[in-house]
PDB file of N, CA and C in Angstrom:
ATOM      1  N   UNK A   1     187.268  59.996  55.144  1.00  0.00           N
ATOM      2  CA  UNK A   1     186.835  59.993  56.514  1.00  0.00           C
ATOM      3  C   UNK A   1     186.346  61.370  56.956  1.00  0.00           C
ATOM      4  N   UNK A   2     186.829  62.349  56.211  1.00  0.00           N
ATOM      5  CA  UNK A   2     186.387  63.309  56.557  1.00  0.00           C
ATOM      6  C   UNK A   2     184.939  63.792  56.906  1.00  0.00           C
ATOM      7  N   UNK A   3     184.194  63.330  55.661  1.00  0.00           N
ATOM      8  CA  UNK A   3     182.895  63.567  55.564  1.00  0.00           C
ATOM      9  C   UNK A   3     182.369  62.682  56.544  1.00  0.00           C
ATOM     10  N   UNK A   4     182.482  61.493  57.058  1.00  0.00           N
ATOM     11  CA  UNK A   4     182.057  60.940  58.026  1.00  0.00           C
ATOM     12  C   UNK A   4     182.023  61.574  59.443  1.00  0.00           C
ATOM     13  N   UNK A   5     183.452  61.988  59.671  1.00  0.00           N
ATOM     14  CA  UNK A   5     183.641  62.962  60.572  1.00  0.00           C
ATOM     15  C   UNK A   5     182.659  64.195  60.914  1.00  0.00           C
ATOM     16  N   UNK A   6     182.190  65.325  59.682  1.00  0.00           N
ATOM     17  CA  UNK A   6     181.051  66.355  59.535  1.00  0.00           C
ATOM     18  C   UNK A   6     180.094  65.371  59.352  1.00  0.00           C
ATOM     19  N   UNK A   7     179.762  64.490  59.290  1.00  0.00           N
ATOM     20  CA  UNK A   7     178.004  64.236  59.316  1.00  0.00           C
ATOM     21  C   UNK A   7     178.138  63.757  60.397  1.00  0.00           C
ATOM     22  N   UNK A   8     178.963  63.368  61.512  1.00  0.00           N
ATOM     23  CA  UNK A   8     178.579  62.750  62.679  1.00  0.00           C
ATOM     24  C   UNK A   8     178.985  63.903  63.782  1.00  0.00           C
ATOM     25  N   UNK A   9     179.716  64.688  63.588  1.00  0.00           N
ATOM     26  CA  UNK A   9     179.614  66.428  64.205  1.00  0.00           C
ATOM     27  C   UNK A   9     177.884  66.870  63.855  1.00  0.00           C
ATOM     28  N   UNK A  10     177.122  66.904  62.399  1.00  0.00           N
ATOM     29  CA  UNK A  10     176.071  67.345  62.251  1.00  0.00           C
ATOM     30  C   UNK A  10     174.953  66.827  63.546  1.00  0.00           C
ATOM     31  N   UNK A  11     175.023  65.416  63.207  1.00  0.00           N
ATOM     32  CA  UNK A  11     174.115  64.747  63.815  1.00  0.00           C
ATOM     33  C   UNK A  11     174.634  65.247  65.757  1.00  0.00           C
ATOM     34  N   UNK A  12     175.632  65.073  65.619  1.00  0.00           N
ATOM     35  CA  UNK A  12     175.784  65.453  67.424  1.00  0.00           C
ATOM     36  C   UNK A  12     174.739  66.966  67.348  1.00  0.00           C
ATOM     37  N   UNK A  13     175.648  67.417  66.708  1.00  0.00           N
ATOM     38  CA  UNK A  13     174.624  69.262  66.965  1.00  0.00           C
ATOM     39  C   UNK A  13     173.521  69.134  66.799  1.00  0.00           C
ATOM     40  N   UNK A  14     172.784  68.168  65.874  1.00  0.00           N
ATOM     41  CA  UNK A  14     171.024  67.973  66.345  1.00  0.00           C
ATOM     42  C   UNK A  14     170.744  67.461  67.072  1.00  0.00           C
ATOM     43  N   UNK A  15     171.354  66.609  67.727  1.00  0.00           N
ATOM     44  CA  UNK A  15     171.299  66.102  69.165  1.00  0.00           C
ATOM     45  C   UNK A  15     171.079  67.043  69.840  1.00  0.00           C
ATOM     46  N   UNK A  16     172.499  67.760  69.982  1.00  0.00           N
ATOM     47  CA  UNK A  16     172.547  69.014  71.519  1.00  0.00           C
ATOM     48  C   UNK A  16     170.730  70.119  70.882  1.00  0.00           C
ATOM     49  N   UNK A  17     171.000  70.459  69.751  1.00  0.00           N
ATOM     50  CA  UNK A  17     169.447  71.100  69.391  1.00  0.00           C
ATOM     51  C   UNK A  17     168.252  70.526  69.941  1.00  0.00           C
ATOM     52  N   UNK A  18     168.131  68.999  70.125  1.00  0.00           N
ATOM     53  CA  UNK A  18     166.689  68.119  69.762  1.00  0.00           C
ATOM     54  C   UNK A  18     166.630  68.428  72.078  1.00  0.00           C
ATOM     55  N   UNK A  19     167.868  68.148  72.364  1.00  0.00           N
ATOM     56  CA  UNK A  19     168.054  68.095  73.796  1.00  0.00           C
ATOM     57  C   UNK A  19     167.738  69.311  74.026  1.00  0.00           C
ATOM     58  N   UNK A  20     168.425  71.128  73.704  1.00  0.00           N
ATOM     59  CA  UNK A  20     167.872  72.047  74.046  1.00  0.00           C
ATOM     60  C   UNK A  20     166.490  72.475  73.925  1.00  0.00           C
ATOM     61  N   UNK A  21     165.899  71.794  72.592  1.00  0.00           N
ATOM     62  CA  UNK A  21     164.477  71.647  72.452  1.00  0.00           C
ATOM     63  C   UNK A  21     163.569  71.361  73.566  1.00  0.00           C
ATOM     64  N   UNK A  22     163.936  69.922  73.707  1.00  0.00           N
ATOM     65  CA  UNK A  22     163.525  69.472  74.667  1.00  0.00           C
ATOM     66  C   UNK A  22     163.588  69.664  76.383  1.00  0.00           C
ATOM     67  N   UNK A  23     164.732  70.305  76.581  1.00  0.00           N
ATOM     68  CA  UNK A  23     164.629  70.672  77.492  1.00  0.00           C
ATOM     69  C   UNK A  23     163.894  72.422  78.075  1.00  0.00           C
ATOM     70  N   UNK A  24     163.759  72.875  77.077  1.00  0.00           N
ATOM     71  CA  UNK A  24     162.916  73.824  76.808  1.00  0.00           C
ATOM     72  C   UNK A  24     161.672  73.688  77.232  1.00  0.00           C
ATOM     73  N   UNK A  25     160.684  72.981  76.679  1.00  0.00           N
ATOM     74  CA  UNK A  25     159.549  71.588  76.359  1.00  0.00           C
ATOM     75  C   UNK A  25     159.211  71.401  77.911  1.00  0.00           C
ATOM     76  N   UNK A  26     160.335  70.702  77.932  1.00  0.00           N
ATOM     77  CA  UNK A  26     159.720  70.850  79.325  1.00  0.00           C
ATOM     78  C   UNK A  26     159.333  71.622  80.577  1.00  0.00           C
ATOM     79  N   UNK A  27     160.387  72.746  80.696  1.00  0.00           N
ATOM     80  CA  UNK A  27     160.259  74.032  81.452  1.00  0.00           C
ATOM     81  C   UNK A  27     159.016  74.554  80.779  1.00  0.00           C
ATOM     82  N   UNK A  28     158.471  74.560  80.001  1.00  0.00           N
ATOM     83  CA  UNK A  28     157.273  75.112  79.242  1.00  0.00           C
ATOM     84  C   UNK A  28     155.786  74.646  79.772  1.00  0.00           C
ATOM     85  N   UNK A  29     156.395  73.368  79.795  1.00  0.00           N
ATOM     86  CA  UNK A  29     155.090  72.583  80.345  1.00  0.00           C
ATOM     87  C   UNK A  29     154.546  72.566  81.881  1.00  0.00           C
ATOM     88  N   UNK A  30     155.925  72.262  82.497  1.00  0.00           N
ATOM     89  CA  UNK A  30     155.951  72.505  83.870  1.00  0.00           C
ATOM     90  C   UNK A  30     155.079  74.347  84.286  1.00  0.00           C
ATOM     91  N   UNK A  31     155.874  74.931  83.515  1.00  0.00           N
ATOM     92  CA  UNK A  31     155.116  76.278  83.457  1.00  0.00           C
ATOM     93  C   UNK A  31     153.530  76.543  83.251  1.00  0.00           C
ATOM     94  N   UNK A  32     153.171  75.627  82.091  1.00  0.00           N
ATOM     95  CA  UNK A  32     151.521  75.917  82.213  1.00  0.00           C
ATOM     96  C   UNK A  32     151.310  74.556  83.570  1.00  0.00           C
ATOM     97  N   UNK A  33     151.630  73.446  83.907  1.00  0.00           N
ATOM     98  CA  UNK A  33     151.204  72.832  84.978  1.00  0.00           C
ATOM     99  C   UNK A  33     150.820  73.583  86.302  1.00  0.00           C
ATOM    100  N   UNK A  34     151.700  74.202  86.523  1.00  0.00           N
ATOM    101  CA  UNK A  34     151.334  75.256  87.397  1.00  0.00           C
ATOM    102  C   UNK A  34     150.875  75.973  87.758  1.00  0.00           C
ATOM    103  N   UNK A  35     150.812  76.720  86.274  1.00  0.00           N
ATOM    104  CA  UNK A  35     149.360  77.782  85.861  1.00  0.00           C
ATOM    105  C   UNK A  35     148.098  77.030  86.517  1.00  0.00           C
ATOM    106  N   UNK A  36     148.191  75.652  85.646  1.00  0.00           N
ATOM    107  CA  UNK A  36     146.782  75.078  85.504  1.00  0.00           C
ATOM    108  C   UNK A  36     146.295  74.592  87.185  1.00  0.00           C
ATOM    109  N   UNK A  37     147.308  74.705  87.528  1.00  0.00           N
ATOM    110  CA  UNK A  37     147.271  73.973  89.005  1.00  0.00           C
ATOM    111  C   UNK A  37     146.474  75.302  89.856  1.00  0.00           C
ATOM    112  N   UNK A  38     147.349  76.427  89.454  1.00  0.00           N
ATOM    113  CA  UNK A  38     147.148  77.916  90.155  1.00  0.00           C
ATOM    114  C   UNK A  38     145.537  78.144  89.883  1.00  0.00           C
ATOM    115  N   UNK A  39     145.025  77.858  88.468  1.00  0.00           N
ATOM    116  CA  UNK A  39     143.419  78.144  88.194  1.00  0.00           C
ATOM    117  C   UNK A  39     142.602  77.213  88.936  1.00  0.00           C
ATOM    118  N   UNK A  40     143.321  75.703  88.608  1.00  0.00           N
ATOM    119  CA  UNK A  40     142.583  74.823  90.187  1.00  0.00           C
ATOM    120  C   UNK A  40     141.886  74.897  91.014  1.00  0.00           C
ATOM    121  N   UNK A  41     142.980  75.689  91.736  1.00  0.00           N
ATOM    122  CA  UNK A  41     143.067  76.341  93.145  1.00  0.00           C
ATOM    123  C   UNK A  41     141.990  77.141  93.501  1.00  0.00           C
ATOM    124  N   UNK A  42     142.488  78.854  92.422  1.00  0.00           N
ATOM    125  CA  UNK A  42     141.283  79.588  92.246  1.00  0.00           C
ATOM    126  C   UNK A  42     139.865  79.590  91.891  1.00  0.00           C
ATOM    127  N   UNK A  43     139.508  78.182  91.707  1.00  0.00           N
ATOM    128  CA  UNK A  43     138.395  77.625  91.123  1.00  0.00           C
ATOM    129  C   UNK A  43     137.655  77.515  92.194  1.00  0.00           C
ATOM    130  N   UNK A  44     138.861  76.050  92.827  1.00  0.00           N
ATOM    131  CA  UNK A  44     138.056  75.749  93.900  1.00  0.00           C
ATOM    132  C   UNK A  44     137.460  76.948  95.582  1.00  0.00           C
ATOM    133  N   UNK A  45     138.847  77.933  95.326  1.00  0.00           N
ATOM    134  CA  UNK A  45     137.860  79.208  96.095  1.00  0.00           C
ATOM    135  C   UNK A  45     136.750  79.844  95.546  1.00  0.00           C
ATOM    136  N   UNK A  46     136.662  79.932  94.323  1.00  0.00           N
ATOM    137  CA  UNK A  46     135.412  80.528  93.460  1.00  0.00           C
ATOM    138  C   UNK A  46     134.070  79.779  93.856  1.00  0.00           C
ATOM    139  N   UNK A  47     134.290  78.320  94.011  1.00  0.00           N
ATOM    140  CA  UNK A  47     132.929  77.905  94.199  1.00  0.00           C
ATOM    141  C   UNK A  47     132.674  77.686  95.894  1.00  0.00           C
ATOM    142  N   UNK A  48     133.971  77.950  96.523  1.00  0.00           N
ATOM    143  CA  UNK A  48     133.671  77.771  98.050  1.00  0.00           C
ATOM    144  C   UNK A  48     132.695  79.250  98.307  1.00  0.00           C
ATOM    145  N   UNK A  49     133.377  80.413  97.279  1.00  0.00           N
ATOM    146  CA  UNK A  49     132.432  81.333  97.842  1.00  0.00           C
ATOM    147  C   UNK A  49     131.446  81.462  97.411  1.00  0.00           C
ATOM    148  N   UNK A  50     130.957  81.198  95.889  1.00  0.00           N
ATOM    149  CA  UNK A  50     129.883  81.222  95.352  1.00  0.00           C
ATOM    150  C   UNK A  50     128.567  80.253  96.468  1.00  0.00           C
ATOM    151  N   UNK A  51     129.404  79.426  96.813  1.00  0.00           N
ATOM    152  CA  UNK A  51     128.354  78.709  98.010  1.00  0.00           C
ATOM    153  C   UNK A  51     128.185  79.368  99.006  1.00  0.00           C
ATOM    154  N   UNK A  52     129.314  80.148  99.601  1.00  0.00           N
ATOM    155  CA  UNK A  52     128.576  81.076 100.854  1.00  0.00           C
ATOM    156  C   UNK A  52     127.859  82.015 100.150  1.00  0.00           C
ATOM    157  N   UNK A  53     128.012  82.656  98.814  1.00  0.00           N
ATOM    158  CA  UNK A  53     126.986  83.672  98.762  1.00  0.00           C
ATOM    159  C   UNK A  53     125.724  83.003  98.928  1.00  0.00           C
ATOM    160  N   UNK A  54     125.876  81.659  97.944  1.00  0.00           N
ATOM    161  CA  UNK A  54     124.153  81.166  97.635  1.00  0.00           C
ATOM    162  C   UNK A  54     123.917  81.654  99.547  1.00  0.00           C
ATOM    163  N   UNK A  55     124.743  80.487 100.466  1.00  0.00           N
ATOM    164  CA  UNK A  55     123.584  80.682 101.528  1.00  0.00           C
ATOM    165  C   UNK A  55     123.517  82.010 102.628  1.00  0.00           C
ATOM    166  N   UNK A  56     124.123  82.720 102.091  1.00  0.00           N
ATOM    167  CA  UNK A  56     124.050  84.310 102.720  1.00  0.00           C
ATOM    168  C   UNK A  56     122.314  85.031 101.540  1.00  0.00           C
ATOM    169  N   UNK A  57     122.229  84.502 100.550  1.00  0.00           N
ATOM    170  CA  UNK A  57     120.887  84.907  99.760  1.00  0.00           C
ATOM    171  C   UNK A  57     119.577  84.547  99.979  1.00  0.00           C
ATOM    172  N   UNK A  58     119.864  83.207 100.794  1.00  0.00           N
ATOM    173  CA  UNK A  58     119.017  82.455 101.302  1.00  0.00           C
ATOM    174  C   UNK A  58     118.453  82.948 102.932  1.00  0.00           C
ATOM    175  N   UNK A  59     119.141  83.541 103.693  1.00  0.00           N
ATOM    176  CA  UNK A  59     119.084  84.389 104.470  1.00  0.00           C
ATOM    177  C   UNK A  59     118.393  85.577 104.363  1.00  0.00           C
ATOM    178  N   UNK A  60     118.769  86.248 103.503  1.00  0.00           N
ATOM    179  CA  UNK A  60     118.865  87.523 102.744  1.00  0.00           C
ATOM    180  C   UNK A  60     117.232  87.454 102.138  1.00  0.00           C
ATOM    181  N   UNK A  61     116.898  86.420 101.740  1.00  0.00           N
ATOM    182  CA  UNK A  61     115.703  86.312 100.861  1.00  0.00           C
ATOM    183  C   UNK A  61     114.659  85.941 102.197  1.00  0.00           C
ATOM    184  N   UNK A  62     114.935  85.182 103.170  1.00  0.00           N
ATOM    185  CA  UNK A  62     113.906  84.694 104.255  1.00  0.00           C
ATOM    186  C   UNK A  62     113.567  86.169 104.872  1.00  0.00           C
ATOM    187  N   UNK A  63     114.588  87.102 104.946  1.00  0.00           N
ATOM    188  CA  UNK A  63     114.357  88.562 106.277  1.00  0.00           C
ATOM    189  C   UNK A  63     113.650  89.462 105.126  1.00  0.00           C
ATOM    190  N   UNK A  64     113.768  89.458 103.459  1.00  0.00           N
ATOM    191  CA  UNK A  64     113.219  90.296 102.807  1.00  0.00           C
ATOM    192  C   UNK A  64     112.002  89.673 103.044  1.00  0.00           C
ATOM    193  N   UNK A  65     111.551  88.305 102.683  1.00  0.00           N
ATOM    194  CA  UNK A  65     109.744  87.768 102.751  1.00  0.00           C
ATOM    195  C   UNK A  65     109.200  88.040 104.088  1.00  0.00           C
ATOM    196  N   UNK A  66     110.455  88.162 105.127  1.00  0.00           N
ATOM    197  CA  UNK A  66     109.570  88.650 106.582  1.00  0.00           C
ATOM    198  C   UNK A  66     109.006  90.103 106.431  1.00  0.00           C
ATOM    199  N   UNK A  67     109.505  90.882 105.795  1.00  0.00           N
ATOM    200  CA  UNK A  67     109.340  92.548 106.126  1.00  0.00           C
ATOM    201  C   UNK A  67     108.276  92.441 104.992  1.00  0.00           C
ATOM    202  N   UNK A  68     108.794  92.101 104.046  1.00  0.00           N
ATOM    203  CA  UNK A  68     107.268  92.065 102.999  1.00  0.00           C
ATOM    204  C   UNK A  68     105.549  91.558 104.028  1.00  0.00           C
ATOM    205  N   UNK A  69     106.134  90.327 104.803  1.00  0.00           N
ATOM    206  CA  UNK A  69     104.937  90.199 105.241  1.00  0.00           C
ATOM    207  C   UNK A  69     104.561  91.309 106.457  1.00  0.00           C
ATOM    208  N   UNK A  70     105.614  92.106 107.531  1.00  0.00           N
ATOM    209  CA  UNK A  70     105.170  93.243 107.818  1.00  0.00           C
ATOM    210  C   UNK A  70     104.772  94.111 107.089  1.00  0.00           C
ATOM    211  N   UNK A  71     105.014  94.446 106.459  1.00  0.00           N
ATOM    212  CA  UNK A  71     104.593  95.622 105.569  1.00  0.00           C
ATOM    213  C   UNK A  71     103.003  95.254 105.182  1.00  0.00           C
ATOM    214  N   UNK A  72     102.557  94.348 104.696  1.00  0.00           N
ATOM    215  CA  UNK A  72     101.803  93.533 104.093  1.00  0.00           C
ATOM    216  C   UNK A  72     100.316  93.781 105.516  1.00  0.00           C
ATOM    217  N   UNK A  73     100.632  93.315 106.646  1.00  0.00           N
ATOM    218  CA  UNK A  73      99.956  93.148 107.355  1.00  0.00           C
ATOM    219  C   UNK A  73      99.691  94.742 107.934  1.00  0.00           C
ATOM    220  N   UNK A  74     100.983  95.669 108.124  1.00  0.00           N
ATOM    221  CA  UNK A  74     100.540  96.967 108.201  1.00  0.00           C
ATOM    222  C   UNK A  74      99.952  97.893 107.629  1.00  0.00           C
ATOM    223  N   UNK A  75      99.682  97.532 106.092  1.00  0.00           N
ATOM    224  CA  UNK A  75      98.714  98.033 105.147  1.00  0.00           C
ATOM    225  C   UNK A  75      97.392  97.782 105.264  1.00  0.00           C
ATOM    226  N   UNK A  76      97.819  96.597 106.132  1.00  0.00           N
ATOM    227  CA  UNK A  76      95.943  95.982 106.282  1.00  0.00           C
ATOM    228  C   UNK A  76      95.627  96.588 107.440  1.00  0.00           C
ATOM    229  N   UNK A  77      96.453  96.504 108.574  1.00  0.00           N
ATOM    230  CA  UNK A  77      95.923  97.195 109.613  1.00  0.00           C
ATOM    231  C   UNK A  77      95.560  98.910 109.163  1.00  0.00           C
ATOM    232  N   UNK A  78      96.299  99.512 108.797  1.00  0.00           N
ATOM    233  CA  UNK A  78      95.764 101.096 108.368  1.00  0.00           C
ATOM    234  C   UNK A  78      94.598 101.237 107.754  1.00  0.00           C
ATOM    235  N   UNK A  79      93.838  99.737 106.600  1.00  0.00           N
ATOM    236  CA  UNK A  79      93.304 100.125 105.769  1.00  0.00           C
ATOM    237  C   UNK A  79      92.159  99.759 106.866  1.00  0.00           C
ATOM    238  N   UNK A  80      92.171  98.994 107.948  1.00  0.00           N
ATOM    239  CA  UNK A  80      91.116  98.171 108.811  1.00  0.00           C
ATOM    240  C   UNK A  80      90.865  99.566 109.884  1.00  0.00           C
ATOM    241  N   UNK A  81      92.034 100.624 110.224  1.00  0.00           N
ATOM    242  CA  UNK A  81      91.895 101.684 111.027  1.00  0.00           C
ATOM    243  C   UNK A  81      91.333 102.653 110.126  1.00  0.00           C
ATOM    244  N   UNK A  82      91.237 102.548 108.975  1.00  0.00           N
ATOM    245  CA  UNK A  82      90.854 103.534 108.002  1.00  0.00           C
ATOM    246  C   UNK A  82      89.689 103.730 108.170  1.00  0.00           C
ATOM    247  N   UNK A  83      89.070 102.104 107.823  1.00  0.00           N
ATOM    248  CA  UNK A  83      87.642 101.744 107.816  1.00  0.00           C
ATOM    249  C   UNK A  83      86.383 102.124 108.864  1.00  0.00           C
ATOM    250  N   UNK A  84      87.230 101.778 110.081  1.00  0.00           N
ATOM    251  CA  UNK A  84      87.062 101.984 111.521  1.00  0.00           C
ATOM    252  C   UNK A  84      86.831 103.862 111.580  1.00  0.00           C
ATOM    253  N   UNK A  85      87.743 104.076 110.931  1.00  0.00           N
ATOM    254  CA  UNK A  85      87.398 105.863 111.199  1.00  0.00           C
ATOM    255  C   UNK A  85      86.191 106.586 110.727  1.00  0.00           C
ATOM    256  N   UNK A  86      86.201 106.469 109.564  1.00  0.00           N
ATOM    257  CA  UNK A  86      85.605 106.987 108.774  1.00  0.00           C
ATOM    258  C   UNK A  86      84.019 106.211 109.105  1.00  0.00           C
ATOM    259  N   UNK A  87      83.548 104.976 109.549  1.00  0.00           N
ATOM    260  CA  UNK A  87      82.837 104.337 110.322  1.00  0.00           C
ATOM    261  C   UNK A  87      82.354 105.194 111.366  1.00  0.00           C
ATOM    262  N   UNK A  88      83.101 105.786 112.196  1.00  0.00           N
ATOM    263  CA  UNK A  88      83.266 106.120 113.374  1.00  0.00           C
ATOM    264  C   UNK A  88      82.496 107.861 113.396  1.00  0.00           C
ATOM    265  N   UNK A  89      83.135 108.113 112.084  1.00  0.00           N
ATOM    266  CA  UNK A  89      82.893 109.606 111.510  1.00  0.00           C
ATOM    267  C   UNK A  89      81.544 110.014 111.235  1.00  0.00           C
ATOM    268  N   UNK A  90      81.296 108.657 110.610  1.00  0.00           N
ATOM    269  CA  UNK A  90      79.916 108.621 110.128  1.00  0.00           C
ATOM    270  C   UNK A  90      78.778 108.917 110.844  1.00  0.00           C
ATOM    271  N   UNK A  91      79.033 107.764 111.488  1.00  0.00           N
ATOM    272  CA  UNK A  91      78.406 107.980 113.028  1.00  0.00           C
ATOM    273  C   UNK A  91      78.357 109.408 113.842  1.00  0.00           C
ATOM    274  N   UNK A  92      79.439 109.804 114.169  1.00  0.00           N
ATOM    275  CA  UNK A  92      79.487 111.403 115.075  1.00  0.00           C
ATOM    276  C   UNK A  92      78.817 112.317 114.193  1.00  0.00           C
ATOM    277  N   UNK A  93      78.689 112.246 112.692  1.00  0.00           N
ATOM    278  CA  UNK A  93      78.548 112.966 111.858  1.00  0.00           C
ATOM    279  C   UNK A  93      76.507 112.775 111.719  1.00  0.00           C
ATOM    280  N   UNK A  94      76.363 111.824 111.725  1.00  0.00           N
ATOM    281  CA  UNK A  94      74.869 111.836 111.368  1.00  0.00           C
ATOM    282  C   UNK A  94      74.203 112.576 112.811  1.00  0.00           C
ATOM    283  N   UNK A  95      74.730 111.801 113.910  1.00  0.00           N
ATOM    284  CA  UNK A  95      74.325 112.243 115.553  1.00  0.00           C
ATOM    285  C   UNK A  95      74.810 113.115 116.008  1.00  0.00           C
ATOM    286  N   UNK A  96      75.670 114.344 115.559  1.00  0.00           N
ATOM    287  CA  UNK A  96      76.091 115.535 115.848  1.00  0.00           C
ATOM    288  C   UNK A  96      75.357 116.120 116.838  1.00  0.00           C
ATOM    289  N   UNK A  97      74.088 116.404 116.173  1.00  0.00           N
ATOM    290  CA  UNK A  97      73.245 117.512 116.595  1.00  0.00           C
ATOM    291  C   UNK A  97      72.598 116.501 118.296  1.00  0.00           C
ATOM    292  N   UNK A  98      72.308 115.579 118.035  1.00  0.00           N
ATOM    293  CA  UNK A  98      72.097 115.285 119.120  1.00  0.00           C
ATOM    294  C   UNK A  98      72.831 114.822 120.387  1.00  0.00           C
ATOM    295  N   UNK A  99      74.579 114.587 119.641  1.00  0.00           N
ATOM    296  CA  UNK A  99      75.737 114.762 120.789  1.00  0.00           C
ATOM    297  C   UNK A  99      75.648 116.067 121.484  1.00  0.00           C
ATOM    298  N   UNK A 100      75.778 117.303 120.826  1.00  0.00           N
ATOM    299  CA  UNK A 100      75.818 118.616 120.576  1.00  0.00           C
ATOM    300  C   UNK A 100      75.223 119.010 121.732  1.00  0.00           C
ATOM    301  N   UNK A 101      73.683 118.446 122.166  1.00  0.00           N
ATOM    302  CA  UNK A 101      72.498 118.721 122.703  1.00  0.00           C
ATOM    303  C   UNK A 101      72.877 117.895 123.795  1.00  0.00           C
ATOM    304  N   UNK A 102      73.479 116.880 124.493  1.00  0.00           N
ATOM    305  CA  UNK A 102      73.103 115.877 125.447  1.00  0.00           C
ATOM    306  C   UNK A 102      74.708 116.738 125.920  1.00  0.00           C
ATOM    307  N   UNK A 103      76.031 117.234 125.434  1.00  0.00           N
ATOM    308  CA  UNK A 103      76.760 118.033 126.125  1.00  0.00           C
ATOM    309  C   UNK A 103      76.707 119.209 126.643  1.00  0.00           C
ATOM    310  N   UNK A 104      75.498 119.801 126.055  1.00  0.00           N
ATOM    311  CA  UNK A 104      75.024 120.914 126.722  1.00  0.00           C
ATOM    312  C   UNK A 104      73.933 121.006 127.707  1.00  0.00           C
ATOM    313  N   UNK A 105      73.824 119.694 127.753  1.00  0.00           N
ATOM    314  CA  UNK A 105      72.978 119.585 129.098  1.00  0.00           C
ATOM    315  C   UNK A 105      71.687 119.393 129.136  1.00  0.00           C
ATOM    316  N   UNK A 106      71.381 119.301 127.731  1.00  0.00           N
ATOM    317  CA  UNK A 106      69.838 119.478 127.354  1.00  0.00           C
ATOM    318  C   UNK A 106      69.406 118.237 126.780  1.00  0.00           C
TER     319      UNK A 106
END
């Protein structure tokens, strides 16, 4: 009877082992559940903000195409006052002599 006795002591102690195992196992799991739950979470703020950036870029991109088109239109105006001058120059420049003459009275 003896030996019956140690193999059924054995088998209990792999029991209490297979149970500490297992109860291990599970604190383990519960542990990454949580994790996984915690990245979830952080996910779902990741894409709440990734969406406000998109529409803060979208903003961001409408006020840059506005100033581009100022800029755009103030190049034209300088190059249209440019034109205008030097036009203008031309003019005072060929008729000098006879501005020259009609301010002096003559």
């Amino acid at each position: 009877m003896g030996k019956l006795d140690a193999l059924g002591k054995e088998i209990g102690d792999i029991r209490d082992d297979m149970k500490d195992s297992e109860d291990k196992s599970d604190v383990s799991r519960a542990t990454v559940h949580r994790r996984l739950d915690e990245v979830v979470t952080r996910t779902g703020y990741l894409e709440s903000d990734m969406n406000t950036v998109k529409n803060d870029m979208k903003t961001v991109k409408t006020v840059t195409d506005e100033v581009t088109r100022w800029k755009q239109a103030g190049m034209g105006a300088l190059a249209v006052t440019g034109i205008g001058s030097s036009a203008l120059t031309a003019i005072i420049l060929s008729y000098w002599a006879e501005i020259v003459k009609i301010l002096r009275g003559g």
